[in-house]
PDB file of N, CA and C in Angstrom:
ATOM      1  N   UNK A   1      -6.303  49.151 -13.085  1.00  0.00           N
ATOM      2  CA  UNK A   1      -7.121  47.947 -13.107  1.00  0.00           C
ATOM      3  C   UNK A   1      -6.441  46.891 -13.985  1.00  0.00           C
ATOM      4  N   UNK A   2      -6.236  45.451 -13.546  1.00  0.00           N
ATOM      5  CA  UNK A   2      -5.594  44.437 -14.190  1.00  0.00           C
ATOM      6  C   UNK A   2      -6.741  44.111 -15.379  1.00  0.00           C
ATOM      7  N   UNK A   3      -5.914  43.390 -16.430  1.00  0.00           N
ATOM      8  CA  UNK A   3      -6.976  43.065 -17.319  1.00  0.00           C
ATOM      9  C   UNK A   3      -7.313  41.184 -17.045  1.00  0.00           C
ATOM     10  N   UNK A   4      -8.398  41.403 -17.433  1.00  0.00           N
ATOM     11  CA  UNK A   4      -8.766  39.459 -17.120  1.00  0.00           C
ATOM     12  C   UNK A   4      -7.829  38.577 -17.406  1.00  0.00           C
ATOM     13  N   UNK A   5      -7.021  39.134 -18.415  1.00  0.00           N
ATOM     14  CA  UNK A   5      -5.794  37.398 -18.711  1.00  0.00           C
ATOM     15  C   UNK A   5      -4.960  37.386 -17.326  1.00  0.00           C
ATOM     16  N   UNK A   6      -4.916  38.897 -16.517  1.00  0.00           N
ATOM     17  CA  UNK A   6      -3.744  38.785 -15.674  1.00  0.00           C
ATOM     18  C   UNK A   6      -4.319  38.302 -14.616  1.00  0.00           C
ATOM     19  N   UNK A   7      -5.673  38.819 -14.374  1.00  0.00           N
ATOM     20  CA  UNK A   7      -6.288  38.117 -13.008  1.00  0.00           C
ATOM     21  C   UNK A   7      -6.286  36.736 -13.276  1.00  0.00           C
ATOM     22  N   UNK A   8      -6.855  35.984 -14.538  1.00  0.00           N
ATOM     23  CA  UNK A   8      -6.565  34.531 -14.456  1.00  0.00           C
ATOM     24  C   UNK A   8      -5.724  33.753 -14.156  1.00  0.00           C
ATOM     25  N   UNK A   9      -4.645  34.410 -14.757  1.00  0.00           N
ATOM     26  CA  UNK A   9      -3.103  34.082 -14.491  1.00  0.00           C
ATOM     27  C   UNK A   9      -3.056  34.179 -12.609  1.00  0.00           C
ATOM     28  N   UNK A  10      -3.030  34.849 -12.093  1.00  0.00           N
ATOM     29  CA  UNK A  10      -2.984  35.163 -10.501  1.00  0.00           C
ATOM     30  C   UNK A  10      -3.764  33.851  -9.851  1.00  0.00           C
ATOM     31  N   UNK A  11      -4.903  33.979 -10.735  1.00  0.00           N
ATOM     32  CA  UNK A  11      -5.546  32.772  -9.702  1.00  0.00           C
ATOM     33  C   UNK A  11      -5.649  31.144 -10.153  1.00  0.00           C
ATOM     34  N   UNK A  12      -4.599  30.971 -11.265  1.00  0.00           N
ATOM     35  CA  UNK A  12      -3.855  30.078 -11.510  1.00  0.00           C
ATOM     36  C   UNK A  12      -3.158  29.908 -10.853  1.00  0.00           C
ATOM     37  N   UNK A  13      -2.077  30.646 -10.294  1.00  0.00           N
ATOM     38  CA  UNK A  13      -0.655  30.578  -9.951  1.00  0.00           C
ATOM     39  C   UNK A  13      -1.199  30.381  -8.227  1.00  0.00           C
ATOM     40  N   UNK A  14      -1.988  31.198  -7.448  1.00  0.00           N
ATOM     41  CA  UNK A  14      -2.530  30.839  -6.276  1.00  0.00           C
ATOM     42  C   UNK A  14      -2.912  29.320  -6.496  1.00  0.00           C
ATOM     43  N   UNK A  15      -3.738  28.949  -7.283  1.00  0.00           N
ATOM     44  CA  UNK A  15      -4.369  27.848  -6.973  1.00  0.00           C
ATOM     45  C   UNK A  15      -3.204  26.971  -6.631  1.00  0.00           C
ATOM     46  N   UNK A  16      -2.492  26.951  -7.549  1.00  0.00           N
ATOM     47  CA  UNK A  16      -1.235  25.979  -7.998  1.00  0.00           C
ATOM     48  C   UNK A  16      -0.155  26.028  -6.360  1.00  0.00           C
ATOM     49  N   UNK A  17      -0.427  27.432  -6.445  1.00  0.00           N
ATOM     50  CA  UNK A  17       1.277  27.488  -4.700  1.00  0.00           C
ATOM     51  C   UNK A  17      -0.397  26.271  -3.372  1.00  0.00           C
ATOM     52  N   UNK A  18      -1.376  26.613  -3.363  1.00  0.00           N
ATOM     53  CA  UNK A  18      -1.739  25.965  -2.260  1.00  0.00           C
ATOM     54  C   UNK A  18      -1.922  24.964  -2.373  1.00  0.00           C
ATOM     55  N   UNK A  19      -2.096  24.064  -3.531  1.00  0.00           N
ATOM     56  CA  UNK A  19      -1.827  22.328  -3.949  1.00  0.00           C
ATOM     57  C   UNK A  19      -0.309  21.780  -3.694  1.00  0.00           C
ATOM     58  N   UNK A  20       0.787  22.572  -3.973  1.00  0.00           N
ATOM     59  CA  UNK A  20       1.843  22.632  -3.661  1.00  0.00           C
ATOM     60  C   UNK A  20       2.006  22.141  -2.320  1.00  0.00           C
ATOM     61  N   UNK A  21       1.787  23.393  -1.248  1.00  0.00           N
ATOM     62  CA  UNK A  21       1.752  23.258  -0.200  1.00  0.00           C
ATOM     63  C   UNK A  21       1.295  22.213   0.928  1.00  0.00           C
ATOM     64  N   UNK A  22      -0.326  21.913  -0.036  1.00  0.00           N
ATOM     65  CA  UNK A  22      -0.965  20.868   0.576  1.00  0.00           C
ATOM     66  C   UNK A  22      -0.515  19.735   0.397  1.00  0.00           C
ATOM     67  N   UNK A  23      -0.078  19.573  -1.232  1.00  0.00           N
ATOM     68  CA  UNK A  23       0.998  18.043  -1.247  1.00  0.00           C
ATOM     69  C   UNK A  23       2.323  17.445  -0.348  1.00  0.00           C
ATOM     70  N   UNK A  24       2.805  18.944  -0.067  1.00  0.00           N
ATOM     71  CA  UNK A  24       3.713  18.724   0.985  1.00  0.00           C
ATOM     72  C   UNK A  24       3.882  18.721   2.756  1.00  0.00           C
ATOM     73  N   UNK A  25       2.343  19.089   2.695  1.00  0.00           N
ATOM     74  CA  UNK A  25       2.276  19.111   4.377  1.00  0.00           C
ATOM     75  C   UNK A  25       1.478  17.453   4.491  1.00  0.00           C
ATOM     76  N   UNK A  26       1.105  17.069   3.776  1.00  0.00           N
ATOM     77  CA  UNK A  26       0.410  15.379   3.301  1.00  0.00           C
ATOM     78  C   UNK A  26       1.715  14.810   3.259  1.00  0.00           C
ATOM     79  N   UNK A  27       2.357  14.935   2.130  1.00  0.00           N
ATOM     80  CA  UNK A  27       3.724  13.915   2.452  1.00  0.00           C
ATOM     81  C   UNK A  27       4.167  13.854   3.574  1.00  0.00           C
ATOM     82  N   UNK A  28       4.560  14.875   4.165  1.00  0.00           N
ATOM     83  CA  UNK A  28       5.100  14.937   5.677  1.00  0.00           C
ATOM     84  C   UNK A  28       3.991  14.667   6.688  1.00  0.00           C
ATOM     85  N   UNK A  29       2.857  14.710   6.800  1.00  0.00           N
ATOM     86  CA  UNK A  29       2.332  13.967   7.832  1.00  0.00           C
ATOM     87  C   UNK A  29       2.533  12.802   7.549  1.00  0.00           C
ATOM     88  N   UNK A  30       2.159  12.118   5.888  1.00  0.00           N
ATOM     89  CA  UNK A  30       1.806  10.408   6.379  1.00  0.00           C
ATOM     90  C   UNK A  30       3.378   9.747   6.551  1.00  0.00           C
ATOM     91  N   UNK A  31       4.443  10.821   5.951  1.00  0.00           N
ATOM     92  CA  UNK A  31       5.379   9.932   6.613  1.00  0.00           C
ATOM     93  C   UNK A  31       5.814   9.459   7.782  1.00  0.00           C
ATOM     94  N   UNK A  32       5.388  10.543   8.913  1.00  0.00           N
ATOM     95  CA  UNK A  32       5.500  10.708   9.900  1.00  0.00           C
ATOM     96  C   UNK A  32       4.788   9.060  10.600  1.00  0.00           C
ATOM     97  N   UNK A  33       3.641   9.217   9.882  1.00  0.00           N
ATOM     98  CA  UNK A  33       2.442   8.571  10.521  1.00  0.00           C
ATOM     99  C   UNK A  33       3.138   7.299  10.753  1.00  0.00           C
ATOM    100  N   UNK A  34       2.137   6.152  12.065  1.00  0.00           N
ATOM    101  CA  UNK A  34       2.867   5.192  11.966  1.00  0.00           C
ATOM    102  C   UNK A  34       1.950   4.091  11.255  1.00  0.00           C
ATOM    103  N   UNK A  35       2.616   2.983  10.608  1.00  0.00           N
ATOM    104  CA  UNK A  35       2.374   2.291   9.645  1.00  0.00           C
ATOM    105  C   UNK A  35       2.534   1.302   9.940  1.00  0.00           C
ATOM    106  N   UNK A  36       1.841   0.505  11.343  1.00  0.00           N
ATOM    107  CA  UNK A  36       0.941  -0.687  11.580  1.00  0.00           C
ATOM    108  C   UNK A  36       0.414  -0.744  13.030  1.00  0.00           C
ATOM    109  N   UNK A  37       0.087  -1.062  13.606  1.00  0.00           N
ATOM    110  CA  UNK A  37      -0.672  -0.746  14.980  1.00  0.00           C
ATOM    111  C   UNK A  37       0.551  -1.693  16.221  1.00  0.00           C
ATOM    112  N   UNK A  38       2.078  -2.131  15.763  1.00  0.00           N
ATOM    113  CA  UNK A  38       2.529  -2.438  16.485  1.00  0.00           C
ATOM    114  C   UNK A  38       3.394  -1.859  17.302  1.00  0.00           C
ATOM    115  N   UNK A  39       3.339  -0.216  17.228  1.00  0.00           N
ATOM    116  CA  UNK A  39       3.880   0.451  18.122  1.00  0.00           C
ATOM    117  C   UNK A  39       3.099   1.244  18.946  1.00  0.00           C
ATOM    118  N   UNK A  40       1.809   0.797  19.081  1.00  0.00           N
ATOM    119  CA  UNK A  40       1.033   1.295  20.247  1.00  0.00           C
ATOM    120  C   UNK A  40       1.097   1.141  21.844  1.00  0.00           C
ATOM    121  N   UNK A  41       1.168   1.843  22.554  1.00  0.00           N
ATOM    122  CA  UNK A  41       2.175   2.017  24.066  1.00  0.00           C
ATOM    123  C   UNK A  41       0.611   1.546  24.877  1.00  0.00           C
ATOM    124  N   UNK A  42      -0.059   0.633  24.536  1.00  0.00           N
ATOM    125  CA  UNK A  42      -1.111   0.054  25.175  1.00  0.00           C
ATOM    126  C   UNK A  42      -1.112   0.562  26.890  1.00  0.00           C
ATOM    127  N   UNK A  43      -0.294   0.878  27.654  1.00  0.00           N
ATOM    128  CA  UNK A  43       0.091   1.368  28.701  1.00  0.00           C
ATOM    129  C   UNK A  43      -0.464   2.492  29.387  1.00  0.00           C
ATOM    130  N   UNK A  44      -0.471   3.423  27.975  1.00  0.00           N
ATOM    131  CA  UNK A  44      -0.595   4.900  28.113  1.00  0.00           C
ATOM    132  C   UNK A  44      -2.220   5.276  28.003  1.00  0.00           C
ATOM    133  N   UNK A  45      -2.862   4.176  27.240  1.00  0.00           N
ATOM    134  CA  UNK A  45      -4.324   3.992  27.536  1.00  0.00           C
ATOM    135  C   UNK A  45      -5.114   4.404  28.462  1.00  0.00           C
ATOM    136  N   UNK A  46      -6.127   5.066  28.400  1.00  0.00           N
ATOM    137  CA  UNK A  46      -7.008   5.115  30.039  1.00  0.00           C
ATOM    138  C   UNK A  46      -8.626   4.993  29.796  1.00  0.00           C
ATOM    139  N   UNK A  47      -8.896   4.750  29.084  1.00  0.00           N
ATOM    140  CA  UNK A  47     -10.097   4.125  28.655  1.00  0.00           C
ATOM    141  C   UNK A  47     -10.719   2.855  27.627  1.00  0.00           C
ATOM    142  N   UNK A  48     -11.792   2.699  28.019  1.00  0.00           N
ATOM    143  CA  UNK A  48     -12.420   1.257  27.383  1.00  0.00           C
ATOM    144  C   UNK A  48     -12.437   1.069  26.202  1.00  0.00           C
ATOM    145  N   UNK A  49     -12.819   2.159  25.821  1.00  0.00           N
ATOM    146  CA  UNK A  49     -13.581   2.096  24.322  1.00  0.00           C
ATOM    147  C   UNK A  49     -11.907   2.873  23.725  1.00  0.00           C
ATOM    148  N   UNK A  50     -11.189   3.177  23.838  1.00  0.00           N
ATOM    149  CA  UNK A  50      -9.852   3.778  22.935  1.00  0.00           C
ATOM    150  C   UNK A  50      -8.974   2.033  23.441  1.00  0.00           C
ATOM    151  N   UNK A  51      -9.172   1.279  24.194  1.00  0.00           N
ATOM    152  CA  UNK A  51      -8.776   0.428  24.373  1.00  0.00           C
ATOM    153  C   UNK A  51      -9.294  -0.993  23.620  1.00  0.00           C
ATOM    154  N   UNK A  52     -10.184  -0.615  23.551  1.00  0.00           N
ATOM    155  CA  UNK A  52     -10.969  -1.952  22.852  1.00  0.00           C
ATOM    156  C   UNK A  52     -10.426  -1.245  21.160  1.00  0.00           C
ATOM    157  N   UNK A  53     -10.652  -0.498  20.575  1.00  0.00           N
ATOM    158  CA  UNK A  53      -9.901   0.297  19.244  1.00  0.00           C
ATOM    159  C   UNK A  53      -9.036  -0.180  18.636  1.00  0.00           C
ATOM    160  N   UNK A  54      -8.220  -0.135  19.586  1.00  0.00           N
ATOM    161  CA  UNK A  54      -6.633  -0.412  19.317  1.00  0.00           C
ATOM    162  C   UNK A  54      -6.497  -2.130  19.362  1.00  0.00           C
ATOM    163  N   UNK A  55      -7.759  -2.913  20.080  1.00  0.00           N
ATOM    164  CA  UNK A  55      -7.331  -4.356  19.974  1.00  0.00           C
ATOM    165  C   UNK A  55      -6.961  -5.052  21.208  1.00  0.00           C
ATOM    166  N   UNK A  56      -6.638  -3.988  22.602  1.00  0.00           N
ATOM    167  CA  UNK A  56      -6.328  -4.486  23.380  1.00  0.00           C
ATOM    168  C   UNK A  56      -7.385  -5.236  24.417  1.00  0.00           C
ATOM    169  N   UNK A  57      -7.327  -5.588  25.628  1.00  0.00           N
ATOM    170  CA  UNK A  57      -8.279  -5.986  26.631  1.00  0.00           C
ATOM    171  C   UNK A  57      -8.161  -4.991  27.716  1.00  0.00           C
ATOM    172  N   UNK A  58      -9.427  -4.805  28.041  1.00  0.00           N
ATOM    173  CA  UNK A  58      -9.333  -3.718  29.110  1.00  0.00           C
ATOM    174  C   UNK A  58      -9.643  -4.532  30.556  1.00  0.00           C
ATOM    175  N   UNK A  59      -8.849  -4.114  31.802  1.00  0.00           N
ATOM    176  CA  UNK A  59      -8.992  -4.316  33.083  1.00  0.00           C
ATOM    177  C   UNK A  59     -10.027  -3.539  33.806  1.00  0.00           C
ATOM    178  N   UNK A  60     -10.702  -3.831  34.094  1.00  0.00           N
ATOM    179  CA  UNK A  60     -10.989  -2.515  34.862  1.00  0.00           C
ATOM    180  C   UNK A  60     -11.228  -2.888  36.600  1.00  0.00           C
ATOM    181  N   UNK A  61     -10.092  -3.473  36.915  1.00  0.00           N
ATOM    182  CA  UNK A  61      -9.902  -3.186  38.440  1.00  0.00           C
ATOM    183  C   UNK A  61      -8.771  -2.100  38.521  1.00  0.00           C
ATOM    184  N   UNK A  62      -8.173  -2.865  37.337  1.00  0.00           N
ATOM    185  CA  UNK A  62      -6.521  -1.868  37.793  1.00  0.00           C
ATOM    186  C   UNK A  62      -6.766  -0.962  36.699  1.00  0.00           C
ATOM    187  N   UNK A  63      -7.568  -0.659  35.823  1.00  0.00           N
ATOM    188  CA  UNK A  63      -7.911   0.636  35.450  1.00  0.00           C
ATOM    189  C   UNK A  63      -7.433   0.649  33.900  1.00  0.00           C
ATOM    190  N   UNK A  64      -6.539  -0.684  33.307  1.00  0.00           N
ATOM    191  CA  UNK A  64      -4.923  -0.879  32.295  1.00  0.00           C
ATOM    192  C   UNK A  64      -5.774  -1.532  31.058  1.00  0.00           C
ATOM    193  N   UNK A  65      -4.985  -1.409  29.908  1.00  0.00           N
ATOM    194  CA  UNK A  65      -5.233  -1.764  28.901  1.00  0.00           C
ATOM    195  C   UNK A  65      -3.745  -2.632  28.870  1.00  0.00           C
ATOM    196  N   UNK A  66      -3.855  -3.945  28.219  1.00  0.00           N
ATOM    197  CA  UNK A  66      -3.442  -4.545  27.734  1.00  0.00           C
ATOM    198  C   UNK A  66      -3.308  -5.590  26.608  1.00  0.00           C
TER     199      UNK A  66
END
């Protein structure tokens, strides 16, 4: 049986590796992320309301966001 300083220690050191982890899967998403709405492929759109979102105008004969 561990004694309490060692279990504390353990769930220090856990706490610490999954803040770690989480800081670095955060850096790497928001770098990823894109960082202003001018590379949106307005094109690839197929609805009103994800179209109106983004800023564009929706058609709806020809179905298009622009």
């Amino acid at each position: 049986m561990q004694s309490a300083i060692v279990q504390m220690i353990l769930i220090v050191v856990a706490i610490a590796a999954a803040a770690i982890v989480a800081i670095i899967v955060y850096s790497q998403l928001s770098s990823n992320a894109p960082e202003a709405g001018d590379n949106i492929d307005k094109a690839r759109i197929t609805s009103d309301e994800l179209c109106t979102a983004v800023g564009g105008t929706w058609t709806a004969g020809t179905q298009t966001c622009g």
